[in-house]
N, C-alpha and C. Protein backbone atom coordinates (compact mmCIF):
# COMPACT_ATOMS: atom_id res chain seq x y z
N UNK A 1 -114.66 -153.45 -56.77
CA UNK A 1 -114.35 -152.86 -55.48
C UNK A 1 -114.22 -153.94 -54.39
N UNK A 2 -114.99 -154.92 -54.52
CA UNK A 2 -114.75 -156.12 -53.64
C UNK A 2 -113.44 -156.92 -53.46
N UNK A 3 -112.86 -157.22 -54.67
CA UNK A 3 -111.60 -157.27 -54.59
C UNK A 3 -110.46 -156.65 -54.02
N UNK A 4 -110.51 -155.29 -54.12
CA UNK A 4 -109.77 -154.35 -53.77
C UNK A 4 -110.02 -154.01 -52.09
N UNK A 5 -111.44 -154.33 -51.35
CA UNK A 5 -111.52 -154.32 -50.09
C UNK A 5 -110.72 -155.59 -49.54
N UNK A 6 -111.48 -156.62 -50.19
CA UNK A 6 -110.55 -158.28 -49.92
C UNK A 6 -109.51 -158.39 -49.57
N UNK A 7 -108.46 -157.46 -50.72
CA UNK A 7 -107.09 -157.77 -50.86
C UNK A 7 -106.49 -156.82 -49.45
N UNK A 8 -107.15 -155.58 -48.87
CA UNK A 8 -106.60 -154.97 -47.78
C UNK A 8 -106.98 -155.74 -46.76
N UNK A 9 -108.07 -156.34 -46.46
CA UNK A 9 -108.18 -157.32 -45.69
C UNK A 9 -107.31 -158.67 -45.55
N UNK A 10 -106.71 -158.75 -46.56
CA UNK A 10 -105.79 -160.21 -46.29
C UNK A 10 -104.38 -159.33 -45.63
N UNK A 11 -104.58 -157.92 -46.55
CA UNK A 11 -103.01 -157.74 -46.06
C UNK A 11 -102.86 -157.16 -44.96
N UNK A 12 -103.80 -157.17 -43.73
CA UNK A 12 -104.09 -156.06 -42.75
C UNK A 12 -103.42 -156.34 -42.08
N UNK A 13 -102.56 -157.55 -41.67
CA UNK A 13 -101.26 -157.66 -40.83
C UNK A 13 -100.34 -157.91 -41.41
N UNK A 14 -99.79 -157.19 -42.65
CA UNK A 14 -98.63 -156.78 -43.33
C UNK A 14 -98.39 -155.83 -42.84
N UNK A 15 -97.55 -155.76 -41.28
CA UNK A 15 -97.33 -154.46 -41.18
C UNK A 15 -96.30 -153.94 -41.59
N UNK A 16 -95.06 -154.78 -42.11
CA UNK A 16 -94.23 -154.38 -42.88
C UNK A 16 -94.05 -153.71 -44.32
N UNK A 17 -95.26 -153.97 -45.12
CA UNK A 17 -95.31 -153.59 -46.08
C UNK A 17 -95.91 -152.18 -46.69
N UNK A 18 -95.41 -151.61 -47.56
CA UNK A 18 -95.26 -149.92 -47.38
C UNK A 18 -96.73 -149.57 -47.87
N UNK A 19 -97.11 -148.43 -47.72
CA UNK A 19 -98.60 -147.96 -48.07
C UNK A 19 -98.90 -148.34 -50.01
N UNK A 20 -97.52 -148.01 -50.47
CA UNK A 20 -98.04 -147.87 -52.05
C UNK A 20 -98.31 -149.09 -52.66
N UNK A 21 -97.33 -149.83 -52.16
CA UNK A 21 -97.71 -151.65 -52.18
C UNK A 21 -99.14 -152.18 -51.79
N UNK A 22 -99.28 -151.73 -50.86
CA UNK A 22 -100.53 -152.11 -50.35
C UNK A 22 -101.45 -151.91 -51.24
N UNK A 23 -102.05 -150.51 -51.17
CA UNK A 23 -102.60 -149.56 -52.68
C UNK A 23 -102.36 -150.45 -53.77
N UNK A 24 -101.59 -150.53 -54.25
CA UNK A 24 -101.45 -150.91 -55.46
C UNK A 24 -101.61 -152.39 -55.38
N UNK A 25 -101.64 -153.20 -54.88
CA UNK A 25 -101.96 -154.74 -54.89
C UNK A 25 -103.82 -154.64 -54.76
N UNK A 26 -104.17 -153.94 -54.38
CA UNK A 26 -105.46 -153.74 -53.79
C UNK A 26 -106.07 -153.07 -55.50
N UNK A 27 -105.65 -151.93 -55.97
CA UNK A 27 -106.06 -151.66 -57.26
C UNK A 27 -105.82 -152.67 -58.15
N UNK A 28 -104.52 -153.09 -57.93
CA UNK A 28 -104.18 -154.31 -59.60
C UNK A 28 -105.10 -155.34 -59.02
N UNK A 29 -105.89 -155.83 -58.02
CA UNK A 29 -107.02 -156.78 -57.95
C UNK A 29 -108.36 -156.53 -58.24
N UNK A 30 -108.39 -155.04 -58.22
CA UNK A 30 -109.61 -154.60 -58.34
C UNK A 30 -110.09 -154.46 -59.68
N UNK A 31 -108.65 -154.80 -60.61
CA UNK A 31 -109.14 -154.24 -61.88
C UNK A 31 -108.66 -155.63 -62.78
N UNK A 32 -108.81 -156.94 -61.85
CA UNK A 32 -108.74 -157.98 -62.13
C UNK A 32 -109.71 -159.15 -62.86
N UNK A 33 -110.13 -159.85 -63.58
CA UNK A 33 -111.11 -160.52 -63.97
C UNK A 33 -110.38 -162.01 -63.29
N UNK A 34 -110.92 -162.81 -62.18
CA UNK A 34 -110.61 -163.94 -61.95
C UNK A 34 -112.18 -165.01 -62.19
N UNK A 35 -112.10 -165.99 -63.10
CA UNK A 35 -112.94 -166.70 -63.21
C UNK A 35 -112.21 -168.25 -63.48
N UNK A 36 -112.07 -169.05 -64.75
CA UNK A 36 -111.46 -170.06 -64.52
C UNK A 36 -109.90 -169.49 -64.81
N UNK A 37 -109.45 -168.83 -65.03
CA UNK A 37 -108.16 -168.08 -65.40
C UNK A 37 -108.17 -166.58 -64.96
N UNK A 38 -106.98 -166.38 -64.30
CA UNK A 38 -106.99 -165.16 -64.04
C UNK A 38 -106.49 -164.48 -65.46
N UNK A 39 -107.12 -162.75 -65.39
CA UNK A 39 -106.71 -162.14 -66.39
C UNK A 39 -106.64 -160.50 -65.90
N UNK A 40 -105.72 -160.21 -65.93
CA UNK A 40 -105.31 -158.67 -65.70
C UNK A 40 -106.17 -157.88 -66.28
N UNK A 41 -106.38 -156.58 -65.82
CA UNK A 41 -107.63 -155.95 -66.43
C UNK A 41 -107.18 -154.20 -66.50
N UNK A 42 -107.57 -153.63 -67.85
CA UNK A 42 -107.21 -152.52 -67.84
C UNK A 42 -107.40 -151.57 -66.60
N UNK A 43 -106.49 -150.40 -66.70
CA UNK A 43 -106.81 -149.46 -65.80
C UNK A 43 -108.37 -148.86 -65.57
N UNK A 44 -108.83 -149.02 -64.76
CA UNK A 44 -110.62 -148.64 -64.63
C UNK A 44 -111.04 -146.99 -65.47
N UNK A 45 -111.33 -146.64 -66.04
CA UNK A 45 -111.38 -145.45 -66.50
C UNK A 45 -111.50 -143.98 -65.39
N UNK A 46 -111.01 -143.76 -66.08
CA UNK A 46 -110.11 -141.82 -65.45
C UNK A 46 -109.21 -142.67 -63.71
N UNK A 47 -108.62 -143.72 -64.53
CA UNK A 47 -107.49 -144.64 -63.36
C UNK A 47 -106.69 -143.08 -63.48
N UNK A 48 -106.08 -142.76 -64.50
CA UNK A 48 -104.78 -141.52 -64.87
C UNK A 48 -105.32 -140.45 -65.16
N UNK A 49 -106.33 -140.25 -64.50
CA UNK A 49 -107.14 -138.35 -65.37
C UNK A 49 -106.46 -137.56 -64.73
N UNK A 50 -106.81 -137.66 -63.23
CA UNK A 50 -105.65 -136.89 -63.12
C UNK A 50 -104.07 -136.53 -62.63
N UNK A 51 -103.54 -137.40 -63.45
CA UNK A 51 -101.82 -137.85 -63.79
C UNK A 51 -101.61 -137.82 -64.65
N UNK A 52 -102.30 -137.87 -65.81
CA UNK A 52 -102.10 -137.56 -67.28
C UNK A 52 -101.67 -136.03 -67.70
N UNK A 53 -102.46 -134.76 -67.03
CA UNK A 53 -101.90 -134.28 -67.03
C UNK A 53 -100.79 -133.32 -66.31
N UNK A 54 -100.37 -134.02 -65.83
CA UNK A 54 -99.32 -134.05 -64.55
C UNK A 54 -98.42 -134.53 -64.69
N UNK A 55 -97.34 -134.24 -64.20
CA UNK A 55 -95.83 -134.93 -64.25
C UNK A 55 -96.24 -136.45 -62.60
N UNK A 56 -95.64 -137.51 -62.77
CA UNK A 56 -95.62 -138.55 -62.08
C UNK A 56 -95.16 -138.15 -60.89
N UNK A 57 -95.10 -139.02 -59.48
CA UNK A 57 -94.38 -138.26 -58.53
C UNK A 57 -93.32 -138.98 -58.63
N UNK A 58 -92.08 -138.62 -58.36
CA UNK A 58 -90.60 -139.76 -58.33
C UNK A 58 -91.03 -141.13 -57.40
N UNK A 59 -90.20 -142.20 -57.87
CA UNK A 59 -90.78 -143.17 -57.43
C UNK A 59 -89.86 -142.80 -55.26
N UNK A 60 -89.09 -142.26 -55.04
CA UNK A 60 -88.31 -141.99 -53.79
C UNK A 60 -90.01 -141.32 -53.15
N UNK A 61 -90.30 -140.45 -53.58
CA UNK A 61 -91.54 -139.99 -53.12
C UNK A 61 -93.00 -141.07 -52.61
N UNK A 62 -92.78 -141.68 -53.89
CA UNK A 62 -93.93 -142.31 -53.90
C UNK A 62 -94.10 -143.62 -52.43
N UNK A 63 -92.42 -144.15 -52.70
CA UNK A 63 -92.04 -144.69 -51.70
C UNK A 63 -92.21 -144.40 -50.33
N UNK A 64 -92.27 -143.02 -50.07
CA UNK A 64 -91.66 -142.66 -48.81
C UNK A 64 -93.72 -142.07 -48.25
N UNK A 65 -94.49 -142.07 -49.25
CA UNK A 65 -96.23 -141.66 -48.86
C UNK A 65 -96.46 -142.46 -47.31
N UNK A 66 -96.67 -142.35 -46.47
CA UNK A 66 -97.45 -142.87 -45.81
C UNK A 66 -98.86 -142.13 -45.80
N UNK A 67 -99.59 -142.07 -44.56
CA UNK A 67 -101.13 -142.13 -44.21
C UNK A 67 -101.33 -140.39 -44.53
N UNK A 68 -100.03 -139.52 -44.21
CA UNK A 68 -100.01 -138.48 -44.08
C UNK A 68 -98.91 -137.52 -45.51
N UNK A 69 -99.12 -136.94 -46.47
CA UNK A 69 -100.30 -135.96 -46.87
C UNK A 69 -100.96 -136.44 -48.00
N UNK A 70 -100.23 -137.22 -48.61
CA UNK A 70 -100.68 -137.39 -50.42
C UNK A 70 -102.02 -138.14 -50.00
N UNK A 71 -102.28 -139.30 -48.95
CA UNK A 71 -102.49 -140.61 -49.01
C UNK A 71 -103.82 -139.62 -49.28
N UNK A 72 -104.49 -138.68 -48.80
CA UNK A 72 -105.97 -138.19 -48.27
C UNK A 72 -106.38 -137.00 -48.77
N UNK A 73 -105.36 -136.72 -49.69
CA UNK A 73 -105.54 -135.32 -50.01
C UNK A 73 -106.60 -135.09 -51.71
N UNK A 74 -107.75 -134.88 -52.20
CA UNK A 74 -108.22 -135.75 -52.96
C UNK A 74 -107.64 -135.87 -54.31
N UNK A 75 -106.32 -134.55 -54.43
CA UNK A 75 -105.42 -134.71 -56.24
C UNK A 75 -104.52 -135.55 -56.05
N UNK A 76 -103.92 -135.45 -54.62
CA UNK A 76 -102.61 -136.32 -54.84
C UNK A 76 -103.26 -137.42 -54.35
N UNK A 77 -104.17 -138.20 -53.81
CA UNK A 77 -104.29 -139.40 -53.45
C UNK A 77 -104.84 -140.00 -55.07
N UNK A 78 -105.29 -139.34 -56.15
CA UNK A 78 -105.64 -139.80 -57.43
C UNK A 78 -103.99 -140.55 -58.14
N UNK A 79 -103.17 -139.51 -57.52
CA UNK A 79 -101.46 -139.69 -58.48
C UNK A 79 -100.99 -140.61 -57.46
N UNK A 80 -101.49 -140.81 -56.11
CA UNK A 80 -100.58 -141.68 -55.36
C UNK A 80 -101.26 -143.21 -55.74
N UNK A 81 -102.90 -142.99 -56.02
CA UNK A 81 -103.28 -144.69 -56.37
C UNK A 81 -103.23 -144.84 -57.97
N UNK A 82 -103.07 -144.37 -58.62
CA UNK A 82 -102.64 -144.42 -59.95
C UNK A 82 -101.40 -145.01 -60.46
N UNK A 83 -100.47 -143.91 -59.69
CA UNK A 83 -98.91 -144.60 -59.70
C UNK A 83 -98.45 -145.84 -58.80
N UNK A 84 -99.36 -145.93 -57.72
CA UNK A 84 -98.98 -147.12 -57.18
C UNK A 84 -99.97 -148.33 -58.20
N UNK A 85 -101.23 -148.24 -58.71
CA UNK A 85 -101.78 -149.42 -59.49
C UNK A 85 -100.50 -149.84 -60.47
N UNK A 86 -99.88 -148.75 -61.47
CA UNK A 86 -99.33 -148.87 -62.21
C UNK A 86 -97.70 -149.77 -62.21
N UNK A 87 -96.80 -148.82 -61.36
CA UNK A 87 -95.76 -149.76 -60.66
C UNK A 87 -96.58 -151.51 -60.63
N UNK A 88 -97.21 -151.29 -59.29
CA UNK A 88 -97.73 -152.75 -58.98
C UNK A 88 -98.30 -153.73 -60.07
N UNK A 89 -98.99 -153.51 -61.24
CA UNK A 89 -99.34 -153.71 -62.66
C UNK A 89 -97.18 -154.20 -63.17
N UNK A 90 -96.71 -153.55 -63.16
CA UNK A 90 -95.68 -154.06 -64.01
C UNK A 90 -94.86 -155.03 -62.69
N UNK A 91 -94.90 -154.53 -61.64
CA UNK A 91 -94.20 -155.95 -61.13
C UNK A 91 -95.07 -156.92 -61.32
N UNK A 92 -96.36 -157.30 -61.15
CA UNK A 92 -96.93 -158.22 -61.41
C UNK A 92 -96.55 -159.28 -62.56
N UNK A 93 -96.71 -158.42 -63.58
CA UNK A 93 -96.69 -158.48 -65.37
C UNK A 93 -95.75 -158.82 -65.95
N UNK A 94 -94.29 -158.34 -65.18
CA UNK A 94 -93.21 -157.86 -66.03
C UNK A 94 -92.63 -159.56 -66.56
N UNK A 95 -92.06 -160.00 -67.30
CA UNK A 95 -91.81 -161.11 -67.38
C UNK A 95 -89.91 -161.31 -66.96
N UNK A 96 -89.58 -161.65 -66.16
CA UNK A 96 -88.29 -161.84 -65.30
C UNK A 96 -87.27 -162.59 -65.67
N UNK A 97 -87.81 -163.68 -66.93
CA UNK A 97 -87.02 -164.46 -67.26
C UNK A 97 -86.14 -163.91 -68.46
């Protein structure tokens, strides 16, 4: 959880950058192991409990979340930090070359 406070704290004058990004840079750190090597770290358990059984939200949606309704609401804020860890997990990850 320290990580994940950290990382909103560095980004707190990103004001350009969209809520799910945020979220999700903040989860993919939280579920990070950094010691002499960083190492990515599974989804924290029931990360997808409840999105698993649920259809995903479109990523246009997911995009468009701000502060107001999903962000606070306590089912959809589970599918909005889930799907944003996840996205943010594969840009991280994805290999580009």
């Amino acid at each position: 959880m320290v990580y994940h406070e950290y990382t909103h704290l560095l980004l707190s004058k990103a004001d350009w950058m969209p809520l799910w990004m945020n979220e999700g840079l903040a989860e993919f750190y939280q579920n990070t192991d950094i010691h002499e090597k960083m190492s990515d770290g599974p989804a924290q358990p029931g990360e997808f409990a409840v999105t698993a059984p649920k259809q995903l939200m479109p990523l246009p949606a997911l995009f468009a979340v701000d502060i107001v309704p999903y962000y606070h609401e306590e089912n959809k804020g589970s599918i909005f930090y889930g799907e944003s860890w996840a996205l943010t997990h594969y840009l991280e990850l994805k290999d580009l070359s």
